[in-house]
C-alpha atoms as a PDB file:
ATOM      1  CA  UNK A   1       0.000   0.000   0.000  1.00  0.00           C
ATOM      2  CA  UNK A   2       1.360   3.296  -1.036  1.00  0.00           C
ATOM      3  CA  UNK A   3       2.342   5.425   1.995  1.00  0.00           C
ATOM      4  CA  UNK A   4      -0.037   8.541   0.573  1.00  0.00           C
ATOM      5  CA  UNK A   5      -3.181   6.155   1.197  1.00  0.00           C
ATOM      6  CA  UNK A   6      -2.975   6.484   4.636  1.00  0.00           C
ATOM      7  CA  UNK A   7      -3.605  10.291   4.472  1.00  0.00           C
ATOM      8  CA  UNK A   8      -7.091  11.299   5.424  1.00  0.00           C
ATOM      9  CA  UNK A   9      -8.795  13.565   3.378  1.00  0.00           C
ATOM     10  CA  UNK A  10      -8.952  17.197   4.174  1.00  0.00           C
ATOM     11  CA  UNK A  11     -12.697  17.068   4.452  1.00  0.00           C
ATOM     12  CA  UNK A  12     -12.751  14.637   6.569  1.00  0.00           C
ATOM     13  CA  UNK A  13     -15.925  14.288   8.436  1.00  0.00           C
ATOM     14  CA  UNK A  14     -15.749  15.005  12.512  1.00  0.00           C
ATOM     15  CA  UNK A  15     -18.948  15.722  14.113  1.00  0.00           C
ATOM     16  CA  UNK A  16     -18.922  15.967  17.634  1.00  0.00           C
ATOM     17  CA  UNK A  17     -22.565  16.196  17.780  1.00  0.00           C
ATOM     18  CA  UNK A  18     -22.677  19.819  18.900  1.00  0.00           C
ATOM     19  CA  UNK A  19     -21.412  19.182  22.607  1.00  0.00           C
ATOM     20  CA  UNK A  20     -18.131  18.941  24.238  1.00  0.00           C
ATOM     21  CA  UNK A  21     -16.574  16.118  23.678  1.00  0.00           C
ATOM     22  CA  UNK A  22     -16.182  13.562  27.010  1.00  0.00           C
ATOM     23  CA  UNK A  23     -13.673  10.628  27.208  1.00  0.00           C
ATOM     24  CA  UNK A  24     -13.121   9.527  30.612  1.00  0.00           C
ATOM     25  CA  UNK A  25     -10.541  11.765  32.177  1.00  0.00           C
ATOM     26  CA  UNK A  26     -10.091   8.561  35.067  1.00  0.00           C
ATOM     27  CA  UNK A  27      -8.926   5.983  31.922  1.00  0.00           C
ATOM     28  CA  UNK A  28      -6.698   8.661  30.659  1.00  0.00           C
ATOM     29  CA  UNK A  29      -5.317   9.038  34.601  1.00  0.00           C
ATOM     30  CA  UNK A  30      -4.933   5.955  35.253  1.00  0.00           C
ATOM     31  CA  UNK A  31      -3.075   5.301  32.469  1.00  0.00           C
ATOM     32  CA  UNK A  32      -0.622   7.616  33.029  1.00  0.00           C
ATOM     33  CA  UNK A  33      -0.183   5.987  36.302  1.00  0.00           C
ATOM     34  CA  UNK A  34       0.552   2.712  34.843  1.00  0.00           C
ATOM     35  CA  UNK A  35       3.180   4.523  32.795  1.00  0.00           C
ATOM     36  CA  UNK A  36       4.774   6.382  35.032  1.00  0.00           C
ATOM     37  CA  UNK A  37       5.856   3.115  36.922  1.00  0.00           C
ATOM     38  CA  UNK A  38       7.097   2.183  33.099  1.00  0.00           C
ATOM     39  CA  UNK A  39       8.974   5.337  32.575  1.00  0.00           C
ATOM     40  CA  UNK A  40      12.561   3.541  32.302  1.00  0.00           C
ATOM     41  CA  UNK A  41      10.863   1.278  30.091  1.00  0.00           C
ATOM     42  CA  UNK A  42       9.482   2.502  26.364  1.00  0.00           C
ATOM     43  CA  UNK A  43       7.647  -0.478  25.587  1.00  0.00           C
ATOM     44  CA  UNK A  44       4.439   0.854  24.702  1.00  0.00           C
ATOM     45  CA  UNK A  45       1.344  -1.086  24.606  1.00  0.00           C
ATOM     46  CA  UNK A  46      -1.953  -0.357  23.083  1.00  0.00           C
ATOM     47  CA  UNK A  47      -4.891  -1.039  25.607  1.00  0.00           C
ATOM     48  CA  UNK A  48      -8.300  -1.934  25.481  1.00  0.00           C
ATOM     49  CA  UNK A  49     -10.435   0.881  27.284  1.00  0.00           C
ATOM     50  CA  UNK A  50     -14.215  -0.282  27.606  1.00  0.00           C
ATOM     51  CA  UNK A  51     -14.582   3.448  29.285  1.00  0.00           C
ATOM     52  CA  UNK A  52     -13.594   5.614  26.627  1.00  0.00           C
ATOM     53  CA  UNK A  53     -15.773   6.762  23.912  1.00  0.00           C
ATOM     54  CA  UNK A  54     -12.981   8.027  21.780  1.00  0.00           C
ATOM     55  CA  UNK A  55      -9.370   6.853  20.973  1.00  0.00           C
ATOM     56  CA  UNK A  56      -6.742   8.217  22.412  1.00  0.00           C
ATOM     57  CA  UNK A  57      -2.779   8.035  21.564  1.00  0.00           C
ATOM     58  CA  UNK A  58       0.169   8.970  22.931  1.00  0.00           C
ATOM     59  CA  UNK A  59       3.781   9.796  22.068  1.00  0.00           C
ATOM     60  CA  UNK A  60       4.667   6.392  21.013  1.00  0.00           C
ATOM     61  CA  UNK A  61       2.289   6.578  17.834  1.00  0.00           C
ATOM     62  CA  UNK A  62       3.204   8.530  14.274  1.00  0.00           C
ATOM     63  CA  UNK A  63       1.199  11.137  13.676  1.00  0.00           C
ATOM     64  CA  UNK A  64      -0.270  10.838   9.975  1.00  0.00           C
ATOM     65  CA  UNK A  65      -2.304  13.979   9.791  1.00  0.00           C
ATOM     66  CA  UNK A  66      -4.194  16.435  11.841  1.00  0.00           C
ATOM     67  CA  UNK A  67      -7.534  16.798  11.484  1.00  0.00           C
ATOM     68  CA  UNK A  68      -7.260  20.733  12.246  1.00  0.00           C
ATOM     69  CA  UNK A  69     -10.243  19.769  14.851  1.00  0.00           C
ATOM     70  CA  UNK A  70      -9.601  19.636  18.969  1.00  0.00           C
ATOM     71  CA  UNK A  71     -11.483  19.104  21.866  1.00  0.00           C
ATOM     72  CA  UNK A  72     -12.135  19.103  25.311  1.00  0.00           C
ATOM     73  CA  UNK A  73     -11.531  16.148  27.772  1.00  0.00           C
ATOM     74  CA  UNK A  74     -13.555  16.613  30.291  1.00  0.00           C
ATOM     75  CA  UNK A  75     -12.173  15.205  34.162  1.00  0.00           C
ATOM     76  CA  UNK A  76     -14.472  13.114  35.698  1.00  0.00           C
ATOM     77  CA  UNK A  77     -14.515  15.487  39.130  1.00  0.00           C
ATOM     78  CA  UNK A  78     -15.185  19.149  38.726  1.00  0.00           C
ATOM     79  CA  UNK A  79     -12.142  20.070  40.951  1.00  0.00           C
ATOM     80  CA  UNK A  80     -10.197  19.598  37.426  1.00  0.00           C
ATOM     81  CA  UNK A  81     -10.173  22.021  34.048  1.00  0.00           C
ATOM     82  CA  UNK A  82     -10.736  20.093  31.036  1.00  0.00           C
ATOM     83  CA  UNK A  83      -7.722  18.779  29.298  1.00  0.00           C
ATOM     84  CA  UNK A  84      -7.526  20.360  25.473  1.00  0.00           C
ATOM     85  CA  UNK A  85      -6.300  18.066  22.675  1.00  0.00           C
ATOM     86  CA  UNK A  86      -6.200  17.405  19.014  1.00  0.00           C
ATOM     87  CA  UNK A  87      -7.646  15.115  17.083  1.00  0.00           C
ATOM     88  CA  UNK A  88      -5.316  13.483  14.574  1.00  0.00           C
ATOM     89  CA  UNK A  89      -5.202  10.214  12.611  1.00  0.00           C
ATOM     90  CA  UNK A  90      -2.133   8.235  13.439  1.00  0.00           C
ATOM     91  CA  UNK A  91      -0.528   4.783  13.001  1.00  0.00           C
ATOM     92  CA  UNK A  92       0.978   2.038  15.026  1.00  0.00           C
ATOM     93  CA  UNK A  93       3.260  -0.544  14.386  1.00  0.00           C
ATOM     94  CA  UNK A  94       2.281  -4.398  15.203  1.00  0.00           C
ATOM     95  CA  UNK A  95       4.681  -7.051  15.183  1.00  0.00           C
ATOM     96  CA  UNK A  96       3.128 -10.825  15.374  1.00  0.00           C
ATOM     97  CA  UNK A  97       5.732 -12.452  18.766  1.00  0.00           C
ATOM     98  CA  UNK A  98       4.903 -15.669  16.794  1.00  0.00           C
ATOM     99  CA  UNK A  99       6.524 -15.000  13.332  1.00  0.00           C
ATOM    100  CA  UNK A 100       7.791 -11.843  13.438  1.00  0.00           C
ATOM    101  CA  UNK A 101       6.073  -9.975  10.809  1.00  0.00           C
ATOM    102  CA  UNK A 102       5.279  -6.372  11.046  1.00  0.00           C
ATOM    103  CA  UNK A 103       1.820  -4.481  10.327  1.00  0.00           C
ATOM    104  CA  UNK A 104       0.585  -0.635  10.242  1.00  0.00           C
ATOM    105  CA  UNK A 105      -2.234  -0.189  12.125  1.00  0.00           C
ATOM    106  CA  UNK A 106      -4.033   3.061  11.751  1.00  0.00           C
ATOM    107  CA  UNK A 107      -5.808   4.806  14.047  1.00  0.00           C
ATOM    108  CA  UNK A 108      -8.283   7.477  13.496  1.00  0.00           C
ATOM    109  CA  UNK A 109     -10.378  10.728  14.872  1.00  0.00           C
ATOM    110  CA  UNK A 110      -7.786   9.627  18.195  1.00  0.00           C
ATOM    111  CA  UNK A 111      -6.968  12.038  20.661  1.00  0.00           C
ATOM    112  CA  UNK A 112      -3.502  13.005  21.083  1.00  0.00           C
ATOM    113  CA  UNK A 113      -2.038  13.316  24.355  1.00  0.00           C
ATOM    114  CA  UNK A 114       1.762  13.121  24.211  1.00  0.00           C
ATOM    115  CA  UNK A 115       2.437  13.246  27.553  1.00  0.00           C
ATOM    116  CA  UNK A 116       1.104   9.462  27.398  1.00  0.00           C
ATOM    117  CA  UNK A 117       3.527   6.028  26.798  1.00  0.00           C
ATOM    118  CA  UNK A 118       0.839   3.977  25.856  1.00  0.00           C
ATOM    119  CA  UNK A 119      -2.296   3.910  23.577  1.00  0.00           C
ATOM    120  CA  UNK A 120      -5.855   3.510  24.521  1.00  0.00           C
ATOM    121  CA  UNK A 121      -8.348   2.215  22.388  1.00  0.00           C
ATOM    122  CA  UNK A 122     -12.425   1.404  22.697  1.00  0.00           C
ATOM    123  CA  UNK A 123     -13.570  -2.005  21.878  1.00  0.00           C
ATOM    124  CA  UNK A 124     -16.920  -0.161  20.644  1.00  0.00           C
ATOM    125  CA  UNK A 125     -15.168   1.202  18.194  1.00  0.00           C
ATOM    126  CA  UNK A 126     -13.178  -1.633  17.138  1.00  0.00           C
ATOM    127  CA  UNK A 127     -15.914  -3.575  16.468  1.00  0.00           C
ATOM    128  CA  UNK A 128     -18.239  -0.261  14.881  1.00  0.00           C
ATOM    129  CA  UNK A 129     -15.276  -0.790  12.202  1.00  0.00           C
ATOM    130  CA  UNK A 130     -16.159  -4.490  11.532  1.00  0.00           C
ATOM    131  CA  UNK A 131     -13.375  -5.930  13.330  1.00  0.00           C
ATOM    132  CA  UNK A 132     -14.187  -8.681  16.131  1.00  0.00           C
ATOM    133  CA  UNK A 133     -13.360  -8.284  19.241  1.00  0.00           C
ATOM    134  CA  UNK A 134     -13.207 -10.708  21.763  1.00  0.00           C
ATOM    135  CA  UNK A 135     -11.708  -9.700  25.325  1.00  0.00           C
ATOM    136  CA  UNK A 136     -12.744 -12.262  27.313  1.00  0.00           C
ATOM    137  CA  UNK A 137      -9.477 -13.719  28.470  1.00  0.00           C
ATOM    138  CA  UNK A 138      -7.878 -17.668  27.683  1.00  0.00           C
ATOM    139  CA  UNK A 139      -8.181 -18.211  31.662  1.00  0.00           C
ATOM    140  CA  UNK A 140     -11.881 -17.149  31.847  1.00  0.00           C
ATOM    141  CA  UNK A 141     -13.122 -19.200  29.067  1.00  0.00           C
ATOM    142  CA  UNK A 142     -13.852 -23.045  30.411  1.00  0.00           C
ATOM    143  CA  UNK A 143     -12.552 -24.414  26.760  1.00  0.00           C
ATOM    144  CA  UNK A 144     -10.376 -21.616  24.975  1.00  0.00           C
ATOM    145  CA  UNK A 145      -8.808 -21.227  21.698  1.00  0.00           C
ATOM    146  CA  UNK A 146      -7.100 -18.650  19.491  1.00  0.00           C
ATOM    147  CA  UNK A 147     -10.054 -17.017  19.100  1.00  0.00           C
ATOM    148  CA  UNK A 148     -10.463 -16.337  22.661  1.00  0.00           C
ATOM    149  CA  UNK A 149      -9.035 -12.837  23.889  1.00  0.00           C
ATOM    150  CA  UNK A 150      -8.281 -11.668  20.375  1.00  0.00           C
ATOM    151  CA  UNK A 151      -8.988  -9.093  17.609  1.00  0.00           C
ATOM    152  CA  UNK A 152      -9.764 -10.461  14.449  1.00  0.00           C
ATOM    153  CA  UNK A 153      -9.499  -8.860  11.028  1.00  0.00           C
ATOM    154  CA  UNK A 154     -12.877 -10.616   9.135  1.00  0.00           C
ATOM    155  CA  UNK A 155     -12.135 -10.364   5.769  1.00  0.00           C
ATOM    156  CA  UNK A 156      -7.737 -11.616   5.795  1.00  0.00           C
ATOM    157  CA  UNK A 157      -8.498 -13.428   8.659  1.00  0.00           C
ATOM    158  CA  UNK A 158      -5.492 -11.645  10.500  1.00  0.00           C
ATOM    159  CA  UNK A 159      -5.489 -12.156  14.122  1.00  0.00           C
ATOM    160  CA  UNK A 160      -3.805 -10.300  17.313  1.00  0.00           C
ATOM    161  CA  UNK A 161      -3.657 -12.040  20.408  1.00  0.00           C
ATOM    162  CA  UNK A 162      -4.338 -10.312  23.132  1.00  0.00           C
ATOM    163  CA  UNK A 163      -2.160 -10.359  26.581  1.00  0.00           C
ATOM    164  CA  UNK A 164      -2.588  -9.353  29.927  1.00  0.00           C
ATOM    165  CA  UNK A 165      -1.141  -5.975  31.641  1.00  0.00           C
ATOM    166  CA  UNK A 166      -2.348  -7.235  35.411  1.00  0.00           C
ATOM    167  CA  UNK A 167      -6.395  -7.127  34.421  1.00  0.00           C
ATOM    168  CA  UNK A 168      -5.906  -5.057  31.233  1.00  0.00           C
ATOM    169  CA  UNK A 169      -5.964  -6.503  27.618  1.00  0.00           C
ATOM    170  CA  UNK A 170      -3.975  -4.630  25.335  1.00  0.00           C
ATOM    171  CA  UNK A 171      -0.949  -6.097  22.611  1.00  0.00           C
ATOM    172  CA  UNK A 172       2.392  -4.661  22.223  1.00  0.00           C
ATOM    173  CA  UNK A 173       2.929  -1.848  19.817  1.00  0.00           C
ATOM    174  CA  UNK A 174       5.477   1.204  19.012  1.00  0.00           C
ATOM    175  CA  UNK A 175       5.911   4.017  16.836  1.00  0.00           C
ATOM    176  CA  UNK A 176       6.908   2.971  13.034  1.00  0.00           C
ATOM    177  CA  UNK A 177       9.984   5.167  11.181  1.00  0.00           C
ATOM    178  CA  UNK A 178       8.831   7.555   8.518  1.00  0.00           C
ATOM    179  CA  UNK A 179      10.913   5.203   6.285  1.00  0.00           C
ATOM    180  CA  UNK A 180       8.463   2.252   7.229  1.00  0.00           C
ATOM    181  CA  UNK A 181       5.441   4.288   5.957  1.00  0.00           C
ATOM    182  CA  UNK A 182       7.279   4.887   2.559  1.00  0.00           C
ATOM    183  CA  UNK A 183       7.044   1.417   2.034  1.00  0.00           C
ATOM    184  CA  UNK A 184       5.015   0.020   4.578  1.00  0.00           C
ATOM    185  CA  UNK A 185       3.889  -3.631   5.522  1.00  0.00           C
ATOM    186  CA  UNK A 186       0.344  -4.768   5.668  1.00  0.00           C
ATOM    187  CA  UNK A 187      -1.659  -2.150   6.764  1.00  0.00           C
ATOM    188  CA  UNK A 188      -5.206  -2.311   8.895  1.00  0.00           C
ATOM    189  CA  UNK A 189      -7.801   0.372  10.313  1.00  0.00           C
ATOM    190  CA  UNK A 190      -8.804  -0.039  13.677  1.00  0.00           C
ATOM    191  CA  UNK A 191     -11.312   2.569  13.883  1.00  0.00           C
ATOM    192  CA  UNK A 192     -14.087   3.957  11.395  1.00  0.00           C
ATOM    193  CA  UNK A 193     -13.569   6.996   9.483  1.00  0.00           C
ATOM    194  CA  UNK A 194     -16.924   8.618  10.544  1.00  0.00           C
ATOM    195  CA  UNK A 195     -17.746   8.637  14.684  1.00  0.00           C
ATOM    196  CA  UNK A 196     -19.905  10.246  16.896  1.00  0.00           C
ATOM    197  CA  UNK A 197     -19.643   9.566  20.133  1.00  0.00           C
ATOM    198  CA  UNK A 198     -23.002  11.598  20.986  1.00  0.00           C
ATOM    199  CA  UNK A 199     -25.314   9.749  18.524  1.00  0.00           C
ATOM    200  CA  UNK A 200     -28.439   8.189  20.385  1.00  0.00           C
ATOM    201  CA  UNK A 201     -28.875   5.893  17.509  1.00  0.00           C
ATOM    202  CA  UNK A 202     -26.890   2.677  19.222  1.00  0.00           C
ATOM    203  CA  UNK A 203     -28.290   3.216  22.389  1.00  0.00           C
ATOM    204  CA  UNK A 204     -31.859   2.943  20.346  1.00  0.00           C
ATOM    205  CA  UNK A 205     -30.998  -0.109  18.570  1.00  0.00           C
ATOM    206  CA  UNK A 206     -29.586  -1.755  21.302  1.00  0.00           C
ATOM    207  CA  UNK A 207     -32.868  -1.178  23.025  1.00  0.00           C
ATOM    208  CA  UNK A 208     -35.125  -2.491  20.300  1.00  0.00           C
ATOM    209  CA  UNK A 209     -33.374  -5.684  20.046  1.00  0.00           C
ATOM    210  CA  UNK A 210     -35.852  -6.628  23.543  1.00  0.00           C
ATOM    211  CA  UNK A 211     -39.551  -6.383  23.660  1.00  0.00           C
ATOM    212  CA  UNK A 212     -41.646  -5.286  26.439  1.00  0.00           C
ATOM    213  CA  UNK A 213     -40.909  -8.537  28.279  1.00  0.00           C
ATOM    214  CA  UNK A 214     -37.573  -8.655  27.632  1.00  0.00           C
ATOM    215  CA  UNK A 215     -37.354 -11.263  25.152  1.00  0.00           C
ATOM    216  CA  UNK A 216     -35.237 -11.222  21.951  1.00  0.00           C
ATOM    217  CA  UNK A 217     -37.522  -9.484  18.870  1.00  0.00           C
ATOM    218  CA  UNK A 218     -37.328 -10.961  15.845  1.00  0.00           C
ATOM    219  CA  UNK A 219     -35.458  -9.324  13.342  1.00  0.00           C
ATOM    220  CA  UNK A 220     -38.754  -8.215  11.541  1.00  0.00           C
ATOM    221  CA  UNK A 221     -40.158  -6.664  14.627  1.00  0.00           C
ATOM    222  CA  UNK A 222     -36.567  -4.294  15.448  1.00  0.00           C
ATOM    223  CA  UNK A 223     -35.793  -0.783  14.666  1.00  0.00           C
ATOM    224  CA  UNK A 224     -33.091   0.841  14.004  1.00  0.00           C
ATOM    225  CA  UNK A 225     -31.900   4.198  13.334  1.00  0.00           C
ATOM    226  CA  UNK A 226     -28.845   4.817  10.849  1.00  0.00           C
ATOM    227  CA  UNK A 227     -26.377   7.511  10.742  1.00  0.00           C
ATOM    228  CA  UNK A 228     -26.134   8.535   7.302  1.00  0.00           C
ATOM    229  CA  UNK A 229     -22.236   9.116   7.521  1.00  0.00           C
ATOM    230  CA  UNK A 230     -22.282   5.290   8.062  1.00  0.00           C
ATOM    231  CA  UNK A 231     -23.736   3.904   4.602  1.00  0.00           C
ATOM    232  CA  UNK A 232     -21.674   3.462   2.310  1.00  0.00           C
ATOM    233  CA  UNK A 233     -21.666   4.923  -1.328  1.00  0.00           C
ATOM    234  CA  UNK A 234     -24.000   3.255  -4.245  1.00  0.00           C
ATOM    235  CA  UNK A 235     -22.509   4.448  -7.361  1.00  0.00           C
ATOM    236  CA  UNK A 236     -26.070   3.031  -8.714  1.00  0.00           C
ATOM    237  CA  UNK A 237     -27.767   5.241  -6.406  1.00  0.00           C
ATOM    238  CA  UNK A 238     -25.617   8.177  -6.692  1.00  0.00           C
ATOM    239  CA  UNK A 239     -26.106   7.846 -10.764  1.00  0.00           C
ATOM    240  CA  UNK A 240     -29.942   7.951  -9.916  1.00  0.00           C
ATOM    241  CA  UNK A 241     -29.580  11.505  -8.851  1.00  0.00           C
ATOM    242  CA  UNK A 242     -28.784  12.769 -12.225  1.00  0.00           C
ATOM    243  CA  UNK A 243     -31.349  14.126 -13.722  1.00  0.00           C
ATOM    244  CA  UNK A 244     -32.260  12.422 -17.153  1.00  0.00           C
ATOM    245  CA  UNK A 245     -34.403  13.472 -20.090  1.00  0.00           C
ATOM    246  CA  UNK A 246     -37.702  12.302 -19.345  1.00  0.00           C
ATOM    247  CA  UNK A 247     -36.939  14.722 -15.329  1.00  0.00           C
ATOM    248  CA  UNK A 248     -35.981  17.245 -17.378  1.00  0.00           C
ATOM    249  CA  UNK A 249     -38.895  17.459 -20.170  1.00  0.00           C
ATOM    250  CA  UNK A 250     -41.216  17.430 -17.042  1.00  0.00           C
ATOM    251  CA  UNK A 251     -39.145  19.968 -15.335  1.00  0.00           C
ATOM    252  CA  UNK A 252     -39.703  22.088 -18.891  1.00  0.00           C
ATOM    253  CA  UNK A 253     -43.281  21.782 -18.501  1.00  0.00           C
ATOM    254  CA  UNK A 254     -43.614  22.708 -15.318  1.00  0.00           C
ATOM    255  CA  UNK A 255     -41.682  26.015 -15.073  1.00  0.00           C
ATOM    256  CA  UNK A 256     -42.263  27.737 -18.825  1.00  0.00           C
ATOM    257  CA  UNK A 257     -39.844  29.525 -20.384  1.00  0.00           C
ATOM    258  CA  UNK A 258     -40.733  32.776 -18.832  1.00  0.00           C
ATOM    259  CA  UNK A 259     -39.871  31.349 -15.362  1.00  0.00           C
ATOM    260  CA  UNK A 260     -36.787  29.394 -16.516  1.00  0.00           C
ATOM    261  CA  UNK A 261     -35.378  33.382 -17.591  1.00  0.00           C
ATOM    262  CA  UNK A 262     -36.636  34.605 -14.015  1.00  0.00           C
ATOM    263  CA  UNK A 263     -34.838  31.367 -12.055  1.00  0.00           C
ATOM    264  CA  UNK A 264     -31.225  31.207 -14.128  1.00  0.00           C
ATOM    265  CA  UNK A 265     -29.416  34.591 -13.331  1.00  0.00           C
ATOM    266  CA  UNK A 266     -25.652  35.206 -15.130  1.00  0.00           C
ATOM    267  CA  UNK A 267     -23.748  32.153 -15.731  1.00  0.00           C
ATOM    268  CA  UNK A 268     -26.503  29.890 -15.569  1.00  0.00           C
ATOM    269  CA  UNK A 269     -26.062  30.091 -11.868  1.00  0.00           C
ATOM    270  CA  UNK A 270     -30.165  30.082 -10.331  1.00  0.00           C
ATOM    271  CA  UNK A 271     -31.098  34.017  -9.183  1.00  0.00           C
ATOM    272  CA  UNK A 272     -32.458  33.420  -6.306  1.00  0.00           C
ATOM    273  CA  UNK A 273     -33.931  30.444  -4.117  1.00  0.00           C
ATOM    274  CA  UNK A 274     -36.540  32.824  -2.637  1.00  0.00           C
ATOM    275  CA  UNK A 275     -37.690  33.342  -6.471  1.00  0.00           C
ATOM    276  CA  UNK A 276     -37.919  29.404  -6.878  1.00  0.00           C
ATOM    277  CA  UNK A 277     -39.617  29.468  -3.653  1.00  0.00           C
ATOM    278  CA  UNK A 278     -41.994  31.676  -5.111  1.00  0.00           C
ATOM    279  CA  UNK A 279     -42.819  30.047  -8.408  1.00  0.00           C
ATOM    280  CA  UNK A 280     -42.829  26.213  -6.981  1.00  0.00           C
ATOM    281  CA  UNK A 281     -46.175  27.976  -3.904  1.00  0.00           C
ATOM    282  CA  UNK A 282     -47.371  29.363  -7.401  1.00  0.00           C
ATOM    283  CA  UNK A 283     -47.205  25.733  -8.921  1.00  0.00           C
ATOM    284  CA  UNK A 284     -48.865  24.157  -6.094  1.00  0.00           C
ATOM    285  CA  UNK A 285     -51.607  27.230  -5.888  1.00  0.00           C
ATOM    286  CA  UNK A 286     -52.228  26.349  -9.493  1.00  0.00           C
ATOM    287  CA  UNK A 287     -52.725  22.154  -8.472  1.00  0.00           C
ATOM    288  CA  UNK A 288     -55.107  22.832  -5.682  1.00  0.00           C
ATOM    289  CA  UNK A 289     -57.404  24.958  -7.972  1.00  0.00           C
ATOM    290  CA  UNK A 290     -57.219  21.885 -10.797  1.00  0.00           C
ATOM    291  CA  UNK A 291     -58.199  19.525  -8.071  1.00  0.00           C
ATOM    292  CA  UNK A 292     -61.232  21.763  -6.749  1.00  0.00           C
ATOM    293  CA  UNK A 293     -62.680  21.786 -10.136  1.00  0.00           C
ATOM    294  CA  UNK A 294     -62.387  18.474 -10.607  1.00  0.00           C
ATOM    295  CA  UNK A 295     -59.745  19.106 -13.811  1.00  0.00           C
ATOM    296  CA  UNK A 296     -56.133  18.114 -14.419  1.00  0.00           C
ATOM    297  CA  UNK A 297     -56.137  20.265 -17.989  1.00  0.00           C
ATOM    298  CA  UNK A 298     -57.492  23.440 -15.679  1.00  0.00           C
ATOM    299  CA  UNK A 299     -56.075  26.498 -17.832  1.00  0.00           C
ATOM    300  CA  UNK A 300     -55.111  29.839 -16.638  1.00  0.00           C
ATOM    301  CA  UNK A 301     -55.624  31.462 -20.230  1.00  0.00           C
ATOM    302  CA  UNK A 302     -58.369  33.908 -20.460  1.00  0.00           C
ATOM    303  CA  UNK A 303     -59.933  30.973 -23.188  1.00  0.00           C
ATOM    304  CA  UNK A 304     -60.206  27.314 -22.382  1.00  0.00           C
ATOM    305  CA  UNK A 305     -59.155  26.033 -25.616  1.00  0.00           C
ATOM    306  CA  UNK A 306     -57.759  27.930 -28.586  1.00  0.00           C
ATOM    307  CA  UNK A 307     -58.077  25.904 -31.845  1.00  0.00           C
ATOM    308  CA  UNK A 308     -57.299  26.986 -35.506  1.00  0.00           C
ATOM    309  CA  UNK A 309     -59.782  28.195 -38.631  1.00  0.00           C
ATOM    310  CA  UNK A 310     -59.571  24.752 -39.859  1.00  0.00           C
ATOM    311  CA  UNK A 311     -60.583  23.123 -36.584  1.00  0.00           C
ATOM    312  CA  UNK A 312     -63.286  26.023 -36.330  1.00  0.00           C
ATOM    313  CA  UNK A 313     -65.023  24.871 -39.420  1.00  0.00           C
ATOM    314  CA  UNK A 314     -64.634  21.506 -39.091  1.00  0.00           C
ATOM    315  CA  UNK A 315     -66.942  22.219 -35.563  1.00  0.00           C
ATOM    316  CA  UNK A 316     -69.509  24.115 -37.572  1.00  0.00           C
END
């Protein structure tokens, strides 16, 4: 994969959903904590955080882009002042203890907080990307495999095994050289490229998965609410937005000639939406009357039909 791919685009989406962004100001404490007892050691690790609603990274992660977008970590007491960071995307580096190989993992909309050794990283997210997550460790499962305690890639199949950091779950990680990204290994996205952590809609959906007894509805029966951000592009559907020639003769009929000159100002571009406003209420003004009468061929012509000398005789 060409190193350029990993770029985000400058219009990347972020929508905080018009509030102050909250990750859990205790996760992000107590994992400077854990680091500060690892400060001769830079082995960094990249956690599992089932408390944070947004990834966050430290100083052991490259730094891809910025997203030009911060935000305010809010403390969990009062007695502290929120905690201003940037958002960024950024990029880990993975090597398997098994074989040896090395992977980019990419990380993004993650809070940066140098100050930090180590990486956090929601499992809600993980899995809101389509990656399985299963932190449930070897020793807690009565018959385990390598499934158990892992993150696992659907489509390649690619699996990280997840270790133990007393009763944390994380896997071992550290920053990749700017020559590894020229050229990098196999490269995976943790987190989705769209994320809000204030949307209502999963904590809807989650809900409507019981019924009023608390028993499983069936599929049928569930609602759901989607984010629009989510769905991913239909080049069919997209195509179905162009207006074709059948849209456009109607479009002719509707608005005459005379109001096509009053809607398309210089350069084609329209005049003025209040003037479409105006002729589209004169449109529908125009419908209601034909449906009073009883008429779909109502005229407003000061004669109801004009016909030529020819026709005129032919009447007589």
């Amino acid at each position: 994969m060409d190193a350029v791919t990993l770029l985000p685009d400058e219009d990347q989406n972020w929508d905080p959903g018009g509030e102050v962004l909250r990750v859990t100001m205790a996760s992000v404490a107590a994992a400077i904590q854990r680091q500060a007892k690892d400060s001769s050691d830079e082995q960094s690790r990249t956690e599992l955080d089932s408390h944070a609603n947004m990834p966050v990274v430290g100083r052991h992660a490259y730094i891809l882009a910025e997203t030009g977008k911060s935000v305010d970590v809010s403390p969990f007491t009062p007695d502290y002042k929120p905690l201003v960071a940037k958002l960024v995307d950024a990029a880990v580096l993975y090597e398997n203890p098994y074989d040896g190989k090395e992977y980019i993992l990419v990380i993004q909309n993650a809070i940066h907080v140098p100050s930090m050794m180590n990486n956090l990283v929601p499992p809600f997210m993980l899995r809101e990307a389509g990656i399985s997550v299963n932190d449930v460790p070897k020793i807690h499962v009565e018959d385990p495999s390598e499934d158990d305690h892992a993150i696992t890639f659907r489509e390649s199949g690619f699996r990280i095994p997840l270790a133990l950091w007393g009763t944390f779950s994380y896997f071992p990680t550290s920053k990749p050289t700017t020559e590894m990204l020229q050229e990098p290994p196999d490269v995976f996205v943790l987190t989705p490229t769209h994320w809000d952590p204030h949307s209502d809609a999963n904590a809807f959906n989650e809900e409507s998965m019981l019924d009023w007894e608390g028993n499983m509805r069936q599929k049928k029966d569930r609602s759901y609410r989607v984010v629009i951000d989510d769905l991913p592009e239909d080049e069919a559907m997209v195509s179905a937005l162009q207006i074709g020639s059948a849209e456009q003769e109607a479009i002719d009929k509707t608005f005459p000639l005379e109001d096509s000159e009053e809607l398309i100002g210089e350069g084609g571009k329209p005049r003025s939406m209040a003037t479409l406003y105006d002729l589209l209420r004169e449109q529908a003004d125009v419908s209601a009357f034909k449906m009073r009468i009883g008429s779909m061929n109502a005229t407003l012509d000061v004669y109801v039909e004009t016909v030529t000398d020819e026709e005129s005789a032919t009447l007589k």
